[in-house]
C-alpha atoms as a PDB file:
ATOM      1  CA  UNK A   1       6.487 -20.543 -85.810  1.00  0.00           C
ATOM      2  CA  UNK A   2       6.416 -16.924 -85.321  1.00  0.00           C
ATOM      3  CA  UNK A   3       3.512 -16.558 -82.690  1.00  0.00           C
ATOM      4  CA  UNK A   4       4.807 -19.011 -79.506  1.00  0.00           C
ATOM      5  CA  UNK A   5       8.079 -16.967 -78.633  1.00  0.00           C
ATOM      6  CA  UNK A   6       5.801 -13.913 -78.987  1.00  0.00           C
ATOM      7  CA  UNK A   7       3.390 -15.436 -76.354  1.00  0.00           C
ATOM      8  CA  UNK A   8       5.976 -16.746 -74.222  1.00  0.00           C
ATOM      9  CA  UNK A   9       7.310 -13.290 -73.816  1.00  0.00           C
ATOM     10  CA  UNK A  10       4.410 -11.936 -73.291  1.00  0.00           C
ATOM     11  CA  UNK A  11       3.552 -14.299 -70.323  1.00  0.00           C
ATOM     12  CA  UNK A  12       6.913 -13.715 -69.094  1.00  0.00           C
ATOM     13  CA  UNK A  13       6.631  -9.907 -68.904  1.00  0.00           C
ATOM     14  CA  UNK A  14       2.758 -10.701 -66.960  1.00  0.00           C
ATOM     15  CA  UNK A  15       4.201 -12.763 -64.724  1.00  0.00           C
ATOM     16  CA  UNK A  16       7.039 -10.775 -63.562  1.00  0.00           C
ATOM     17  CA  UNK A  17       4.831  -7.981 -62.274  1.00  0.00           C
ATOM     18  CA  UNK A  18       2.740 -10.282 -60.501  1.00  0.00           C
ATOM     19  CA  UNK A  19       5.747 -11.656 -58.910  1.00  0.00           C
ATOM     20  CA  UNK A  20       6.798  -7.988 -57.905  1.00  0.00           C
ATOM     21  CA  UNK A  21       3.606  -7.105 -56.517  1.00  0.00           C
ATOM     22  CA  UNK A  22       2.851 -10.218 -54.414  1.00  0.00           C
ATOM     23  CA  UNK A  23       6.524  -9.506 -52.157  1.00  0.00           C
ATOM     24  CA  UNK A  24       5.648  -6.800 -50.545  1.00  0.00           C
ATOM     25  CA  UNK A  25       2.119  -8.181 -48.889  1.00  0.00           C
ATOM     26  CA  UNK A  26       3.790 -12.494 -48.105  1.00  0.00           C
ATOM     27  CA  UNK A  27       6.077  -9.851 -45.411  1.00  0.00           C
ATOM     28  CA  UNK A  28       4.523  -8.665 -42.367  1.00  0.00           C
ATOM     29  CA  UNK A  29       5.564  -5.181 -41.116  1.00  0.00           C
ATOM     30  CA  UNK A  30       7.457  -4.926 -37.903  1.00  0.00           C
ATOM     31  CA  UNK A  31       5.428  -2.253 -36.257  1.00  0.00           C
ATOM     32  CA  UNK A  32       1.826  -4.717 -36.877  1.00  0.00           C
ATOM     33  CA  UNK A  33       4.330  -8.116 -34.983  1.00  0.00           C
ATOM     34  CA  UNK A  34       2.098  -8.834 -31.523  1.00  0.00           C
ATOM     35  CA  UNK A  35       5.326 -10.306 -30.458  1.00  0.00           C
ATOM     36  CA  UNK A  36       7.809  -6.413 -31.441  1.00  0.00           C
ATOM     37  CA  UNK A  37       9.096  -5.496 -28.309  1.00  0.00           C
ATOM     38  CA  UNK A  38       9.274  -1.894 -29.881  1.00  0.00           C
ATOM     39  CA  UNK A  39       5.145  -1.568 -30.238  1.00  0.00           C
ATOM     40  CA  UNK A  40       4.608  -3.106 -26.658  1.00  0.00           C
ATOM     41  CA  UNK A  41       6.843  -0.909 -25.016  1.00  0.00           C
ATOM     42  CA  UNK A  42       4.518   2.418 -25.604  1.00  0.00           C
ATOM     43  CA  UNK A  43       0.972   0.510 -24.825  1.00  0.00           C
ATOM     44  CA  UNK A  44       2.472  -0.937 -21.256  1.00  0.00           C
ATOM     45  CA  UNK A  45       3.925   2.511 -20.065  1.00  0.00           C
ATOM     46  CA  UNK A  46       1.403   4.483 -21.216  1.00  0.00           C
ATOM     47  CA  UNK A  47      -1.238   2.005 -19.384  1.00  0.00           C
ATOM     48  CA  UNK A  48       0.841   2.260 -16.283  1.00  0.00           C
ATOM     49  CA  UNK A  49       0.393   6.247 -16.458  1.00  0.00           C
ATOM     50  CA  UNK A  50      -3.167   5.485 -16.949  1.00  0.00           C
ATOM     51  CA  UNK A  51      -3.425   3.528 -14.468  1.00  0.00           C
ATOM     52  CA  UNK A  52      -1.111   5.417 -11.485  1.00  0.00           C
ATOM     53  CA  UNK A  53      -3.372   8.828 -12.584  1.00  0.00           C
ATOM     54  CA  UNK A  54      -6.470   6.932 -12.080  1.00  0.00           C
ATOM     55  CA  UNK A  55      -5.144   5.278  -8.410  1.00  0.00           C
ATOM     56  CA  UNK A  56      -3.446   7.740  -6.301  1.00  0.00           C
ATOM     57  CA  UNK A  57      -1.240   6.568  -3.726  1.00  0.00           C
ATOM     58  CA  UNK A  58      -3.615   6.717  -0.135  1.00  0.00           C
ATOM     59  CA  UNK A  59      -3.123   9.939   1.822  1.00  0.00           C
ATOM     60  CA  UNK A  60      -1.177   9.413   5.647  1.00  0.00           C
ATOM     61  CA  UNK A  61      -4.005   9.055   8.447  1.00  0.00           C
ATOM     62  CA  UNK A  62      -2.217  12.549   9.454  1.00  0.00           C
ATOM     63  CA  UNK A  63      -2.614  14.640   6.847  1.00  0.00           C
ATOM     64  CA  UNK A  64      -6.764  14.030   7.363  1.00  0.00           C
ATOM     65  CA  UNK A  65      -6.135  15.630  11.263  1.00  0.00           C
ATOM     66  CA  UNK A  66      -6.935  18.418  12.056  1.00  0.00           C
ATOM     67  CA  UNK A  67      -4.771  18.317  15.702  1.00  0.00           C
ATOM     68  CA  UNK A  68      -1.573  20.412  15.824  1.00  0.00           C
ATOM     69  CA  UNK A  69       1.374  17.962  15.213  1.00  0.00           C
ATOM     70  CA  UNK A  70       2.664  18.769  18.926  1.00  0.00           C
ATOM     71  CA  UNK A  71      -0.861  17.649  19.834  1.00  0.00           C
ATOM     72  CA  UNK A  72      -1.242  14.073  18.483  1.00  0.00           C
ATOM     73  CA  UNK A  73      -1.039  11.672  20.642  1.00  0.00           C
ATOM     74  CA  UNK A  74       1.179   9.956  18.846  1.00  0.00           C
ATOM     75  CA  UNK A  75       3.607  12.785  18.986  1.00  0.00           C
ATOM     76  CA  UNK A  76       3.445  13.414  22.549  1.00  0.00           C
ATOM     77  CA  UNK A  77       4.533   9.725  23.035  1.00  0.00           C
ATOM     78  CA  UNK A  78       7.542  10.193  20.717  1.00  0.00           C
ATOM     79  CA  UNK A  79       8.676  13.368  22.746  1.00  0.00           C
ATOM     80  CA  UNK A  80       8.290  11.823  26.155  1.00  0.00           C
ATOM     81  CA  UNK A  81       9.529   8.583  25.408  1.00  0.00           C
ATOM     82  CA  UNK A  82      12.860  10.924  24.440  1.00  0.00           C
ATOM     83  CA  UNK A  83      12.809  13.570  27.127  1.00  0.00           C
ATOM     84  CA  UNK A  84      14.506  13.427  30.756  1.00  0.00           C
ATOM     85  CA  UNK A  85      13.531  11.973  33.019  1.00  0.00           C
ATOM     86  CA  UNK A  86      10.432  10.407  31.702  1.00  0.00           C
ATOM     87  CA  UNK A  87      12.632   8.027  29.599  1.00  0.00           C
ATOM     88  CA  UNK A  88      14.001   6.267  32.364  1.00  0.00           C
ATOM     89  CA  UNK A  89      10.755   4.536  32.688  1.00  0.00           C
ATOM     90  CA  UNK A  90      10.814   3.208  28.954  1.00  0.00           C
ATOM     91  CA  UNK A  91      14.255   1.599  29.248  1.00  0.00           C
ATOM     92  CA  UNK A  92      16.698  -1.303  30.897  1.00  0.00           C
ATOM     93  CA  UNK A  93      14.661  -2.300  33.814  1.00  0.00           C
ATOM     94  CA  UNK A  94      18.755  -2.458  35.702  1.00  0.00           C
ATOM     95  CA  UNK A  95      19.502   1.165  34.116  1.00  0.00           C
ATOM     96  CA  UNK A  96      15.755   2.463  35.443  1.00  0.00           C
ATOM     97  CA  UNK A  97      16.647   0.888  38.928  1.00  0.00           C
ATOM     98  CA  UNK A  98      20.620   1.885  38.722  1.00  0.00           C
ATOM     99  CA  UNK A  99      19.213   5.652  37.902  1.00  0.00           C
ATOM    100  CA  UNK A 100      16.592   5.890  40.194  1.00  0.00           C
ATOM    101  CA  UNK A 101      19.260   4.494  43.037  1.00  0.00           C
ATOM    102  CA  UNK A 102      22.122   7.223  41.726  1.00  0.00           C
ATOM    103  CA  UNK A 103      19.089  10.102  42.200  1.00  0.00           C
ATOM    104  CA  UNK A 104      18.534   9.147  46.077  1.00  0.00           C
ATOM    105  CA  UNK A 105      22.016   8.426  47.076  1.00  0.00           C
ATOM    106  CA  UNK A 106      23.165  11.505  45.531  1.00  0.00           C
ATOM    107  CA  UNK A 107      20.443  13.492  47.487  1.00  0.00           C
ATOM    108  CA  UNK A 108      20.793  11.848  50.665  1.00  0.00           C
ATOM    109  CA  UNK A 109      24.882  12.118  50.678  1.00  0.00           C
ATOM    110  CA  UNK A 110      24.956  16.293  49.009  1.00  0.00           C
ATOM    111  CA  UNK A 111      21.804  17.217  50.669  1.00  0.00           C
ATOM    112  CA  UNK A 112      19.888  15.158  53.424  1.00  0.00           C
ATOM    113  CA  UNK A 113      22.748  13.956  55.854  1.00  0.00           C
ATOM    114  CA  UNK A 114      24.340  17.430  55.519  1.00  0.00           C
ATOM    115  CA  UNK A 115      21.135  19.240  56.752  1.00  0.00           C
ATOM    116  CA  UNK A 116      20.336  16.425  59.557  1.00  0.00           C
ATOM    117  CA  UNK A 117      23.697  16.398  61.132  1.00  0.00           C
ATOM    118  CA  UNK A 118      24.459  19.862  61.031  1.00  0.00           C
ATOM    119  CA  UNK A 119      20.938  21.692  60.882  1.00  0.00           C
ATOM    120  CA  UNK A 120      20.056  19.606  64.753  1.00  0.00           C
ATOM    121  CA  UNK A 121      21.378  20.071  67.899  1.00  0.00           C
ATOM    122  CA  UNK A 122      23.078  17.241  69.569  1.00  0.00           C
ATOM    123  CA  UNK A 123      23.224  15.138  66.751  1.00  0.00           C
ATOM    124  CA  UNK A 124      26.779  13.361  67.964  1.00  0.00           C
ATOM    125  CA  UNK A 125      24.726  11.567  70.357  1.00  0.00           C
ATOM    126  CA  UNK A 126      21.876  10.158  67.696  1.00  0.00           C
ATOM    127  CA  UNK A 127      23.504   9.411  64.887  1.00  0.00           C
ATOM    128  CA  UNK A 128      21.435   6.097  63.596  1.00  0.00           C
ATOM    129  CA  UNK A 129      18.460   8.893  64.012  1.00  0.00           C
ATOM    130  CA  UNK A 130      20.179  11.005  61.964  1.00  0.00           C
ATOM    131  CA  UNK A 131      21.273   9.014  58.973  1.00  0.00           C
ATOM    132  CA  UNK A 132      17.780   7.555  58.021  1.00  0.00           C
ATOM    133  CA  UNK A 133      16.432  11.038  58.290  1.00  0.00           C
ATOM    134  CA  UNK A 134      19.017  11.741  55.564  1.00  0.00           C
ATOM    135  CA  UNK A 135      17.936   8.784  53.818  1.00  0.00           C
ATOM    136  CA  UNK A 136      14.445   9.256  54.282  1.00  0.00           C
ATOM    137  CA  UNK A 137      14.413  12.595  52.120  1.00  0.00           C
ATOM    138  CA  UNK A 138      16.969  10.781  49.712  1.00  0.00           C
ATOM    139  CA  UNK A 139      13.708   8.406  49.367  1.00  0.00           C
ATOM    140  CA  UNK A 140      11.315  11.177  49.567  1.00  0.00           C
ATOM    141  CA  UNK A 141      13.065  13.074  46.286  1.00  0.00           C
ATOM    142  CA  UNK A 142      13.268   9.660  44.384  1.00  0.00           C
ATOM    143  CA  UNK A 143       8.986   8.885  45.151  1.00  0.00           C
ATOM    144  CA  UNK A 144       8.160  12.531  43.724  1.00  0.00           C
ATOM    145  CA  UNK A 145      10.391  11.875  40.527  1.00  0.00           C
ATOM    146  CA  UNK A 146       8.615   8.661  39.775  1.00  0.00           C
ATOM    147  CA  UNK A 147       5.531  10.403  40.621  1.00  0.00           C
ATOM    148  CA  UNK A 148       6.402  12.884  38.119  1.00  0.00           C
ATOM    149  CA  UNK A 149       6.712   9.931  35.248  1.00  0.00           C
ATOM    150  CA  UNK A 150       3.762   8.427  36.278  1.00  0.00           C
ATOM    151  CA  UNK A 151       1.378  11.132  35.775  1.00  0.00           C
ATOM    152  CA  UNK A 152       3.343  12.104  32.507  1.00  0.00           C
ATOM    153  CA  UNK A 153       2.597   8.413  31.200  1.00  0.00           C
ATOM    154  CA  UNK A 154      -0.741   8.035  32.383  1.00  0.00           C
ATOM    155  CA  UNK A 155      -1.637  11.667  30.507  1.00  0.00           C
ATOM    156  CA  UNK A 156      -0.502  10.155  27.179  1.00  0.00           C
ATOM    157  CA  UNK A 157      -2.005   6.882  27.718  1.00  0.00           C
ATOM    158  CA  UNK A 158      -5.248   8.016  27.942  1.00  0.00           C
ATOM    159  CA  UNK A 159      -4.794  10.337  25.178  1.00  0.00           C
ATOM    160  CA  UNK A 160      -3.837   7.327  22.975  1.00  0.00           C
ATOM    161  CA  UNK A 161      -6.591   5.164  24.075  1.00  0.00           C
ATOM    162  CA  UNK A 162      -8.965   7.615  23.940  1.00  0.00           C
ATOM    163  CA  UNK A 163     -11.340   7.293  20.799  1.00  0.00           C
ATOM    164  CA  UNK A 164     -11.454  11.629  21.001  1.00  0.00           C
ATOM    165  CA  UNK A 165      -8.266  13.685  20.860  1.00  0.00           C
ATOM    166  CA  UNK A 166      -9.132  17.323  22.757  1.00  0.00           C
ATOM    167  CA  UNK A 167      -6.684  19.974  21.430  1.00  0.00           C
ATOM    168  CA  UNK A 168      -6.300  23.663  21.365  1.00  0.00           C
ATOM    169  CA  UNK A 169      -5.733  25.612  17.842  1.00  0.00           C
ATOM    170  CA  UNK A 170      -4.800  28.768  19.367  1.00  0.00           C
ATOM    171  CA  UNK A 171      -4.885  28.861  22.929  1.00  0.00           C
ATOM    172  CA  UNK A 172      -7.049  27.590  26.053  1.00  0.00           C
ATOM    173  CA  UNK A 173     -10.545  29.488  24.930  1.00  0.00           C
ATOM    174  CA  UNK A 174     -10.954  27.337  21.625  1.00  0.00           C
ATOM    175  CA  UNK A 175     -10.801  24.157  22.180  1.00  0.00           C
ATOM    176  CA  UNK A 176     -12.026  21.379  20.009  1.00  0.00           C
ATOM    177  CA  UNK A 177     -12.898  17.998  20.289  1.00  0.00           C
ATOM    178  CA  UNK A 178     -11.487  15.710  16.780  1.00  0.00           C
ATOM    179  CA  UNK A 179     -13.116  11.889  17.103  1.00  0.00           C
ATOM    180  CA  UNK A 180     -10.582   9.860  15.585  1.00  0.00           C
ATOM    181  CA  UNK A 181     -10.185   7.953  12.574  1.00  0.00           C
ATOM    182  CA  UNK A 182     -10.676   3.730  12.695  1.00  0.00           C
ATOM    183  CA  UNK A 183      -6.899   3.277  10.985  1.00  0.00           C
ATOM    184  CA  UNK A 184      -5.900   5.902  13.817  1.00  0.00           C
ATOM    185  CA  UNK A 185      -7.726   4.640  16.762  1.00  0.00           C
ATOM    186  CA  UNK A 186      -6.291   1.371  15.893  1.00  0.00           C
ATOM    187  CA  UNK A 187      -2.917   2.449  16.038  1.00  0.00           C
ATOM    188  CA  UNK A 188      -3.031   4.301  19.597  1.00  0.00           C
ATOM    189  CA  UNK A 189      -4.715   2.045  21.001  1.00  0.00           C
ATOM    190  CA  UNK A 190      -2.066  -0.839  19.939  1.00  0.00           C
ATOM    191  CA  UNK A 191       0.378   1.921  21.132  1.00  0.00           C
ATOM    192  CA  UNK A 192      -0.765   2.325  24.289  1.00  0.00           C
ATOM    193  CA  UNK A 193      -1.946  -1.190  25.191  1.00  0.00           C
ATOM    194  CA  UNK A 194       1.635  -2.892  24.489  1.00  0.00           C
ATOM    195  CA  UNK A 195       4.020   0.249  24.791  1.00  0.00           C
ATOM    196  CA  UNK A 196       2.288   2.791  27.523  1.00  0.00           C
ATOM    197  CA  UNK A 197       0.662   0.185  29.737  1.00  0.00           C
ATOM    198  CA  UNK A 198       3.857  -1.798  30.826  1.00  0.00           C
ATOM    199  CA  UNK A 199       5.711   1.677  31.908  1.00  0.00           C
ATOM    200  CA  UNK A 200       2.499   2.815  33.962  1.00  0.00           C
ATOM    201  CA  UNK A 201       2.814  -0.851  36.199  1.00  0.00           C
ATOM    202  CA  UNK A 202       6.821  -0.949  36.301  1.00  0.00           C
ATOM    203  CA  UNK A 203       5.929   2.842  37.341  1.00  0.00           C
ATOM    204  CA  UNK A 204       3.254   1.857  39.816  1.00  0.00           C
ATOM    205  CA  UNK A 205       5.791  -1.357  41.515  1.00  0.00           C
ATOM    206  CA  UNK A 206       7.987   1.642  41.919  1.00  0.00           C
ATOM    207  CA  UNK A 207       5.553   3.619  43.885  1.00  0.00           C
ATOM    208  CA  UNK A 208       4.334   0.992  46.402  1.00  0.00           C
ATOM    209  CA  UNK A 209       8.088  -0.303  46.849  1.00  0.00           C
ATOM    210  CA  UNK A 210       8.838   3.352  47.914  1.00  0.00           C
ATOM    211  CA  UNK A 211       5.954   4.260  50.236  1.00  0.00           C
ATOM    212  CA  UNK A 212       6.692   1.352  52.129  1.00  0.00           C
ATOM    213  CA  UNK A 213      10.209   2.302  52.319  1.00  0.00           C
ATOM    214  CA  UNK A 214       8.842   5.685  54.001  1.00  0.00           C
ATOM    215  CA  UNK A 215       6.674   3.762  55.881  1.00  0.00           C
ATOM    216  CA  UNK A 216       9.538   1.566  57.465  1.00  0.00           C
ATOM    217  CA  UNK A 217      11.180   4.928  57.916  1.00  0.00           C
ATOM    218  CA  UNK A 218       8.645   6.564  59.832  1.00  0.00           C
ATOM    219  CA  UNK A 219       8.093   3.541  62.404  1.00  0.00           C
ATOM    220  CA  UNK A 220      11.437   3.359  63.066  1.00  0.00           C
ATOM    221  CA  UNK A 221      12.224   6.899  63.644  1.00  0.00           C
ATOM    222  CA  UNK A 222       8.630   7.318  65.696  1.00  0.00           C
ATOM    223  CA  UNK A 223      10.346   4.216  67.724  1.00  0.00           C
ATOM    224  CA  UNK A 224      13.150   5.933  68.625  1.00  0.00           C
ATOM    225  CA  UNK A 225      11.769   9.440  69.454  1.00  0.00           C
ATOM    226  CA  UNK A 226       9.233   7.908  71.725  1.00  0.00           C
ATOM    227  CA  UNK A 227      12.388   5.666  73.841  1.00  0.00           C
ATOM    228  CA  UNK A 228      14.093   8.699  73.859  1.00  0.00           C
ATOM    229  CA  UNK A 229      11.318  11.105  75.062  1.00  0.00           C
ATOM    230  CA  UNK A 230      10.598   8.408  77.919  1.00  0.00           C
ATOM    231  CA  UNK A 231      13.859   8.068  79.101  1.00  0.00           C
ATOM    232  CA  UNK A 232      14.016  12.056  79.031  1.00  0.00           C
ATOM    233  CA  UNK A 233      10.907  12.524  80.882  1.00  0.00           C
ATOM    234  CA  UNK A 234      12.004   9.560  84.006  1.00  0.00           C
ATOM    235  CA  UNK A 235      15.437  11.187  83.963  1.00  0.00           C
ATOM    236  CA  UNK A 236      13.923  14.688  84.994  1.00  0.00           C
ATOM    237  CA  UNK A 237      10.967  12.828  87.472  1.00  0.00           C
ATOM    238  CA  UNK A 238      14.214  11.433  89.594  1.00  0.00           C
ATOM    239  CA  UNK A 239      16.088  14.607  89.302  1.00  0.00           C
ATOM    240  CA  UNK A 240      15.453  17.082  92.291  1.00  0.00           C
ATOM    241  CA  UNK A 241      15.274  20.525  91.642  1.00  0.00           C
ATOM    242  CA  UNK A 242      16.463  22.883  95.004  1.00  0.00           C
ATOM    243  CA  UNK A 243      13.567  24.611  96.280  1.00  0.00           C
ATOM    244  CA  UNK A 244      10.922  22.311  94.612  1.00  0.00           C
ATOM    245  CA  UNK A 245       8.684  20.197  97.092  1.00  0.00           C
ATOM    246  CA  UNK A 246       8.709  16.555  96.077  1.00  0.00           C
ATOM    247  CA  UNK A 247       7.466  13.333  97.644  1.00  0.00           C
ATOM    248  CA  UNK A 248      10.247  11.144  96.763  1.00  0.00           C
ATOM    249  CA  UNK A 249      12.903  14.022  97.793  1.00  0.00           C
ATOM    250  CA  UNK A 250      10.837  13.876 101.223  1.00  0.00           C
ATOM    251  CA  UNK A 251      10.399  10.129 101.445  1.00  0.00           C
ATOM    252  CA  UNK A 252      14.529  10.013 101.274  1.00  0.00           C
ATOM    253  CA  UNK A 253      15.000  12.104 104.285  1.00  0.00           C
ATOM    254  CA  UNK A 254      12.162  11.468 106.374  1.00  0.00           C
ATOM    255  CA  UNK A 255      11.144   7.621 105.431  1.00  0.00           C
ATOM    256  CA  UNK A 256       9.448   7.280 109.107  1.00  0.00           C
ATOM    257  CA  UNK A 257       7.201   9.943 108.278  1.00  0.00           C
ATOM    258  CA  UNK A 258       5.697   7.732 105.426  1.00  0.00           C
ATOM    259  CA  UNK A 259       5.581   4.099 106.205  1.00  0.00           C
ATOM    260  CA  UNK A 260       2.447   2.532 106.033  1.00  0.00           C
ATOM    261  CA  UNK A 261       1.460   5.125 103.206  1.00  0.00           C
ATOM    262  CA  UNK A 262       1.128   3.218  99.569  1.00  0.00           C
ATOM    263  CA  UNK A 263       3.765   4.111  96.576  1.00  0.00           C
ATOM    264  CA  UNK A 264       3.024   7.890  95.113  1.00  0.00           C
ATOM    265  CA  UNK A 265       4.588   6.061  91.928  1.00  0.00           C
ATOM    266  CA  UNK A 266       1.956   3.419  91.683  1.00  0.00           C
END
């Protein structure tokens, strides 16, 4: 009677550590949980130091050139697609044409009619000759100014196009010679093929529109200085000078004295 309560307890007080022991190991501990935000966060930023120290960012086609900055040719088209007047070329096709027309009539009003109606002598009595002199140097002034762009633009254009870049480090006596990188040559060359190229023909249209302008000038003005020479010249053949000999002079007072002789004049 004695012994089953004693065994009882006894497999009550076994049992009880068993059931202590075995709690601890049926949980799982939060830092071992795949799906713990708190032991992912570590492993993905310390992966993405890993991996940015192992990839560095690509260095700027620039910083591998060895051409002074104000040499590039990408530089030099920045600064003249900014400075005056080579800018006018780059812009409004209306503003370019509005400028360029401002620049000769302000020439020909302040400076060329001035000088051709004062600077001549007799100019009361050629005045048509004297106002497209006035606006042939107003014309004149505006083809050296485009001329001006032109060669600025065709300098860099080359320069971008060109697969070498020549450049000076100190001054004229060392020069080098740098051949350009492919991601570099590919940019100047899309530079200058869509963004140099269209100034150098608006620039060119320019030039041939103005040199025949001079040309129309210079006919018309030849025109009238050879009328006016003529006309001079018969003027001073009729005119008889006192003491002078002179057939036709003769011919008026004596006309029996030549008949039968042909024309002196023909």
């Amino acid at each position: 009677m004695s012994t089953t309560p004693l065994f009882s307890t006894i497999t009550i007080t076994i049992a009880a550590p068993q059931q202590t022991k075995s709690i601890p190991f049926t949980t799982t501990p939060r830092f071992l949980s795949p799906f713990s935000g708190h032991h992912q966060l570590p492993v993905s930023s310390s992966f993405r130091r890993s991996s940015s120290s192992n990839n560095p960012p690509a260095p700027a086609p620039e910083t591998q050139c060895p051409v002074p900055r104000d040499q590039q040719p990408i530089n030099e088209y920045n600064s003249l697609s900014t400075s005056f007047p080579f800018s006018w070329a780059s812009g409004d096709p209306v503003e370019y044409a509005s400028r360029l027309f401002a620049l000769g009539a302000s020439f020909t009003v302040l400076v060329g009619l001035p000088v051709a109606w004062f600077g001549t002598v007799g100019a009361e009595s050629e005045p048509l000759e004297r106002v497209l002199c006035g606006a042939s140097s107003g014309v004149l002034v505006v083809t050296l100014a485009v001329m001006r762009m032109y060669l600025g633009w065709a300098y860099v254009g080359n320069r971008l196009l060109s697969a070498t870049v020549e450049y000076e480090e100190t001054g004229w006596y060392d020069g080098e010679i740098w051949v350009k990188t492919a991601e570099v040559l590919a940019r100047d060359r899309l530079l200058g093929s869509f963004s140099v190229k269209p100034v150098l023909n608006r620039l060119k249209i320019t030039l041939v529109s103005l040199g025949t302008s001079l040309l129309v000038f210079a006919l018309i003005l030849f025109n009238i200085n050879g009328d006016q020479s003529h006309q001079s010249s018969k003027e001073i053949k009729d005119r008889v000078i006192p003491g002078v000999y002179s057939d036709e002079s003769a011919k008026s007072f004596e006309p029996d004295a030549f008949c039968g002789e042909p024309d002196l004049q023909q």
